[in-house]
N, C-alpha and C. Protein backbone atom coordinates (compact mmCIF):
# COMPACT_ATOMS: atom_id res chain seq x y z
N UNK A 1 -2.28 117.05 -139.44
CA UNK A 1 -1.69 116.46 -140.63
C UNK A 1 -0.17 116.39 -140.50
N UNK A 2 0.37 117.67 -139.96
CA UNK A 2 1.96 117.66 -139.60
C UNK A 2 2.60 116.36 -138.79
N UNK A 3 1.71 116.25 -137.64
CA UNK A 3 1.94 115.32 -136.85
C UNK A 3 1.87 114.05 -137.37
N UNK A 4 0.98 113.53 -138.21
CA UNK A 4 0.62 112.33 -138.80
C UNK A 4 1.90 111.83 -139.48
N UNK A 5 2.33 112.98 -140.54
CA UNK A 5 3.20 112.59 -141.30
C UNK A 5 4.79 112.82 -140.63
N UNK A 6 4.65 114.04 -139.19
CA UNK A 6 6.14 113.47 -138.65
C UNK A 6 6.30 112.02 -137.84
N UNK A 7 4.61 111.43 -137.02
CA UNK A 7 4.92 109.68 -136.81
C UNK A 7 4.88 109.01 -137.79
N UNK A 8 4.51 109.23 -139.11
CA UNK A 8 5.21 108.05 -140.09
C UNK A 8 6.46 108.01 -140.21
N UNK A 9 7.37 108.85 -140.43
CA UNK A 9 8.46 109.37 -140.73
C UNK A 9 9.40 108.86 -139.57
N UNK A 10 8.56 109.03 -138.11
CA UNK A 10 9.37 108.11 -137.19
C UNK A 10 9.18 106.71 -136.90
N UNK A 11 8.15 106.30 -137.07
CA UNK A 11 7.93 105.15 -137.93
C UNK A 11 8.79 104.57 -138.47
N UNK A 12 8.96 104.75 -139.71
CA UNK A 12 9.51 104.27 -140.55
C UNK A 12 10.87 104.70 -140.17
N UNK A 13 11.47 105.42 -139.51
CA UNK A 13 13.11 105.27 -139.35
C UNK A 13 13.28 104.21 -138.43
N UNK A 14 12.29 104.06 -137.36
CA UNK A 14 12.49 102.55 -136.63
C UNK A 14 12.39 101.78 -137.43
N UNK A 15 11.55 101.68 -137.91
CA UNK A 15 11.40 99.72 -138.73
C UNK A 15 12.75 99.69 -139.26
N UNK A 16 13.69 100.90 -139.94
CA UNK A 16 14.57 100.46 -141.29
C UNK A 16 15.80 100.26 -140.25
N UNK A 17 16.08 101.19 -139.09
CA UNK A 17 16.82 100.95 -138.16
C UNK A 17 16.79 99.10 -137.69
N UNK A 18 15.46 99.20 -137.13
CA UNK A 18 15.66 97.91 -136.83
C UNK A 18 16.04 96.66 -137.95
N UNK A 19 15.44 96.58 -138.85
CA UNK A 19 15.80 95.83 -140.03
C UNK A 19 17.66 95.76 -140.52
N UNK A 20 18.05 96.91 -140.72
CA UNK A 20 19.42 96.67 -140.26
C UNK A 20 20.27 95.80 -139.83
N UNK A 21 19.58 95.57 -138.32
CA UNK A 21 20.53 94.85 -137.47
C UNK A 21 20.15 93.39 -138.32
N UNK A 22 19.06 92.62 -138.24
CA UNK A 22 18.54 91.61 -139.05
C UNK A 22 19.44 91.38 -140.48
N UNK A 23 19.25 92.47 -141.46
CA UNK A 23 20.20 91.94 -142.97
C UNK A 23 21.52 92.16 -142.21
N UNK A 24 22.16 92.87 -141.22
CA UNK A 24 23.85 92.62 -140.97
C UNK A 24 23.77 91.31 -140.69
N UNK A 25 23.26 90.61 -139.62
CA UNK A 25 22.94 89.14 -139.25
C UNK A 25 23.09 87.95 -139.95
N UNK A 26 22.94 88.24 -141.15
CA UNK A 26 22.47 87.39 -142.15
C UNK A 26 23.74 87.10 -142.48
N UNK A 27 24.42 88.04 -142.28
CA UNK A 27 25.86 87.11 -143.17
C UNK A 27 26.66 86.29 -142.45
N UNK A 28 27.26 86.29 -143.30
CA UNK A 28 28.44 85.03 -143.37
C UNK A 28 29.10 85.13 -141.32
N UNK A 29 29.25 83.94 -140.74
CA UNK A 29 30.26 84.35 -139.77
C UNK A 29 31.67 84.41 -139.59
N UNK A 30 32.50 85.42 -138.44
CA UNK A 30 33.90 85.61 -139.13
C UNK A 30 34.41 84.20 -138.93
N UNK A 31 35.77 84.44 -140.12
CA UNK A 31 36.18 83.21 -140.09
C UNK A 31 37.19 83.18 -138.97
N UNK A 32 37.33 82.05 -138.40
CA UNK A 32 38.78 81.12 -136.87
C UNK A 32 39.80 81.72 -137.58
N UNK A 33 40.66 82.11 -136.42
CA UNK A 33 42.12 81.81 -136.96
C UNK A 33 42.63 81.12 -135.96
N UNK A 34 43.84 80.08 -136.54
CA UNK A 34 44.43 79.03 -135.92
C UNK A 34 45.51 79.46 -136.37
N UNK A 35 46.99 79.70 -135.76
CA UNK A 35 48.55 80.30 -136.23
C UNK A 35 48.85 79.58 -135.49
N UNK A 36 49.38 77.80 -135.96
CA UNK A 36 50.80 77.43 -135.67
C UNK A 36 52.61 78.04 -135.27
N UNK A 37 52.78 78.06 -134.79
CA UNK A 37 54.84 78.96 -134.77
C UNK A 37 55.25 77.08 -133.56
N UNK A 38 56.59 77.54 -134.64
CA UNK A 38 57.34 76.36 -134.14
C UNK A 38 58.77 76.67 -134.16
N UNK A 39 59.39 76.13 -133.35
CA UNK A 39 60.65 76.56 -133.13
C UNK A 39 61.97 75.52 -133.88
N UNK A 40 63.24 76.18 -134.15
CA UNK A 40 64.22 75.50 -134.80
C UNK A 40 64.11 74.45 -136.11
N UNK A 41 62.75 74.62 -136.88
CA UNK A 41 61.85 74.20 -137.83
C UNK A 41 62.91 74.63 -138.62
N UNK A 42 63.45 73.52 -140.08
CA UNK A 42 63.65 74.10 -141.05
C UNK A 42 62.67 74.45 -142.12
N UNK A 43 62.91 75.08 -142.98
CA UNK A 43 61.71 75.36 -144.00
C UNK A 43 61.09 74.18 -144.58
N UNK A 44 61.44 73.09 -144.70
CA UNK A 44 61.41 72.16 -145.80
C UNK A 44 61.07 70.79 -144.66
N UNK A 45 60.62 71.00 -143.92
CA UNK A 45 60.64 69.79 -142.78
C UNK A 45 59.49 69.04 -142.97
N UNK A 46 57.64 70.32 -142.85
CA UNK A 46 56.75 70.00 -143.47
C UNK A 46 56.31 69.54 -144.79
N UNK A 47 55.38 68.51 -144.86
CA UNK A 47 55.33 68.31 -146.49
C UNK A 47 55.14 69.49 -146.93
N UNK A 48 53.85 70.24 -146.50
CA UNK A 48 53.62 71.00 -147.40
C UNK A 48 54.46 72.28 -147.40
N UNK A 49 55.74 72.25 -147.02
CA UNK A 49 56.78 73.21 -147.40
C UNK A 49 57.70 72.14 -148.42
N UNK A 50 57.53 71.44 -148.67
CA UNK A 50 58.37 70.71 -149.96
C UNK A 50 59.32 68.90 -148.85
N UNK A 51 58.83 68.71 -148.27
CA UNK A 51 59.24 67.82 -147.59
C UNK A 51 59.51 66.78 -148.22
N UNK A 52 60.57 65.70 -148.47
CA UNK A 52 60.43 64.70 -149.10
C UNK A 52 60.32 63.28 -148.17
N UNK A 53 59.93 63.47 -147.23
CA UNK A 53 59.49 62.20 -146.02
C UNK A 53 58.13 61.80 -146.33
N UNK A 54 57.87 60.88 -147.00
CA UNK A 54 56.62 60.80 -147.16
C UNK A 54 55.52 60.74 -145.99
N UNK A 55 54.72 61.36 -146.26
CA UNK A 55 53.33 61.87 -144.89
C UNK A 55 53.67 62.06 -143.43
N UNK A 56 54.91 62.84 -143.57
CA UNK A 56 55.72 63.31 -141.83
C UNK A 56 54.06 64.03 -141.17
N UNK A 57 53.86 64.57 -141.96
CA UNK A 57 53.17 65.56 -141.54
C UNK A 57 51.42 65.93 -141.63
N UNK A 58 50.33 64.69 -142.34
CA UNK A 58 49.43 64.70 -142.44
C UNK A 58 47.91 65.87 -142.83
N UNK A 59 48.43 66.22 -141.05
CA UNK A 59 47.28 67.03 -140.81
C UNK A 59 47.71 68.37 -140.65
N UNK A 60 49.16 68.56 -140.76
CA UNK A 60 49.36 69.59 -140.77
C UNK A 60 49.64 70.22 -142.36
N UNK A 61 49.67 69.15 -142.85
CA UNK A 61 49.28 69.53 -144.70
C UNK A 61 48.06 70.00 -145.23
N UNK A 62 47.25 68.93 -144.18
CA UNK A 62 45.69 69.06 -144.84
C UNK A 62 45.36 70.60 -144.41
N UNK A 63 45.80 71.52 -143.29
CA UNK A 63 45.70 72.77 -142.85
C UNK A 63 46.17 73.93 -143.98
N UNK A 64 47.27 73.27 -144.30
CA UNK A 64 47.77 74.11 -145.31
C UNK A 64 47.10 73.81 -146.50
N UNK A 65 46.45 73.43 -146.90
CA UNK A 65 45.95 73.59 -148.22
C UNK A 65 44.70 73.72 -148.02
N UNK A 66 43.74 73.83 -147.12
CA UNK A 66 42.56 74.07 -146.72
C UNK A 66 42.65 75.68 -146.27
N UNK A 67 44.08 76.33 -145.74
CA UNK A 67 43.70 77.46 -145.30
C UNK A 67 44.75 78.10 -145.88
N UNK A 68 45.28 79.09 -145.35
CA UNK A 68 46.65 80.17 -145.74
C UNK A 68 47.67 79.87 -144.70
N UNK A 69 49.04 79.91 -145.86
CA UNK A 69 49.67 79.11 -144.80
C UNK A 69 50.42 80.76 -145.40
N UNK A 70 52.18 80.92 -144.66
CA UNK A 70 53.00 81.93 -145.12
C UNK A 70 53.94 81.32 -145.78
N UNK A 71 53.97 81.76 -147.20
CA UNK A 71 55.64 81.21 -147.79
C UNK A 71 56.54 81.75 -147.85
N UNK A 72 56.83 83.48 -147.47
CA UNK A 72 57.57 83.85 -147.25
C UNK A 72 57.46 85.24 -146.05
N UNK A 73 58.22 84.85 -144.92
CA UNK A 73 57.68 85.60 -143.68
C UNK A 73 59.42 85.47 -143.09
N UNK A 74 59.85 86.93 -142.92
CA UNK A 74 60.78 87.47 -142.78
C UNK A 74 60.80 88.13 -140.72
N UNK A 75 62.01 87.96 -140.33
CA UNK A 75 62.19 88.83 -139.11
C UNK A 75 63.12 89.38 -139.19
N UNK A 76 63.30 90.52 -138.25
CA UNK A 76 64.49 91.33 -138.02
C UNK A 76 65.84 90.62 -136.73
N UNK A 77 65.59 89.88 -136.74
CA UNK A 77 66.25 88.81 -135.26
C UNK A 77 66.83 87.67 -135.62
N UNK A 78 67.88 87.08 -135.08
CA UNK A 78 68.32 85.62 -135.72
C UNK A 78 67.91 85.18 -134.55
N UNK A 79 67.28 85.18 -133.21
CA UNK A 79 66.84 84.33 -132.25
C UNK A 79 65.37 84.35 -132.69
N UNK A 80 64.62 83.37 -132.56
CA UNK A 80 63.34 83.15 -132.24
C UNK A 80 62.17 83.79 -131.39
N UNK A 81 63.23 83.89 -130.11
CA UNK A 81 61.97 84.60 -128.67
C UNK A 81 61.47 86.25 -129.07
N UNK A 82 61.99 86.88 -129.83
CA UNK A 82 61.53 87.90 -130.14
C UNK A 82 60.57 88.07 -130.94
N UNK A 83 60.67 87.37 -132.16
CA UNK A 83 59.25 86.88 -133.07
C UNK A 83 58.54 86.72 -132.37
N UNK A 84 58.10 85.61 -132.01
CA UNK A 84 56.93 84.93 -131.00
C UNK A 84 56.50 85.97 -130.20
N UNK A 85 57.05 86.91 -129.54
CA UNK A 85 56.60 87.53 -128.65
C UNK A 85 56.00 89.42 -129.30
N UNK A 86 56.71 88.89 -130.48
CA UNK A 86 55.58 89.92 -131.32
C UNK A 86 54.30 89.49 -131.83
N UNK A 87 54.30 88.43 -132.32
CA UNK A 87 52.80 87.55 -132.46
C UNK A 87 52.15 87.88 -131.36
N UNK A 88 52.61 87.48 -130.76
CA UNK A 88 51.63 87.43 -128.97
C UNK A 88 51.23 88.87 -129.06
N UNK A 89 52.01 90.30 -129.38
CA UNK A 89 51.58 91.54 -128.91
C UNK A 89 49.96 92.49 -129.40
């Protein structure tokens, strides 16, 4: 009888084990990331940073309002190559 009820018991920790992996599965997949960096860019160049050129910039609008863009993103550097090469790290 001991035995019976310690293979249910192992039993049943496989099935729920395995089942597990199956409902993690189920979800959602992670989302892309795509990070544009551009150099000597003023803030205001892109439309969707306030641009007044009408449609300079298209598809790089349609990105920004489809995804997260940064509106305010600060460095410790007045050159460029150091940023970038913290992204990269």
């Amino acid at each position: 009888m001991k035995e019976n009820l310690l293979c249910s018991k192992a039993l049943a920790l496989t099935l729920g084990i395995s089942l597990m992996g199956t409902i993690c599965d189920a979800q959602s997949p992670p989302m892309n990331i795509l990070l544009f960096t551009a150099d000597d860019m003023h803030r205001d160049t892109l439309g969707c940073y306030g641009s007044t050129v009408v449609d300079i910039s298209p598809n790089l609008d349609r990105f920004a309002r489809e995804g997260l863009r940064f509106n305010n993103a600060h460095v410790n550097t007045a050159i460029c190559e150091p940023s970038r090469k913290i992204l990269a790290s």
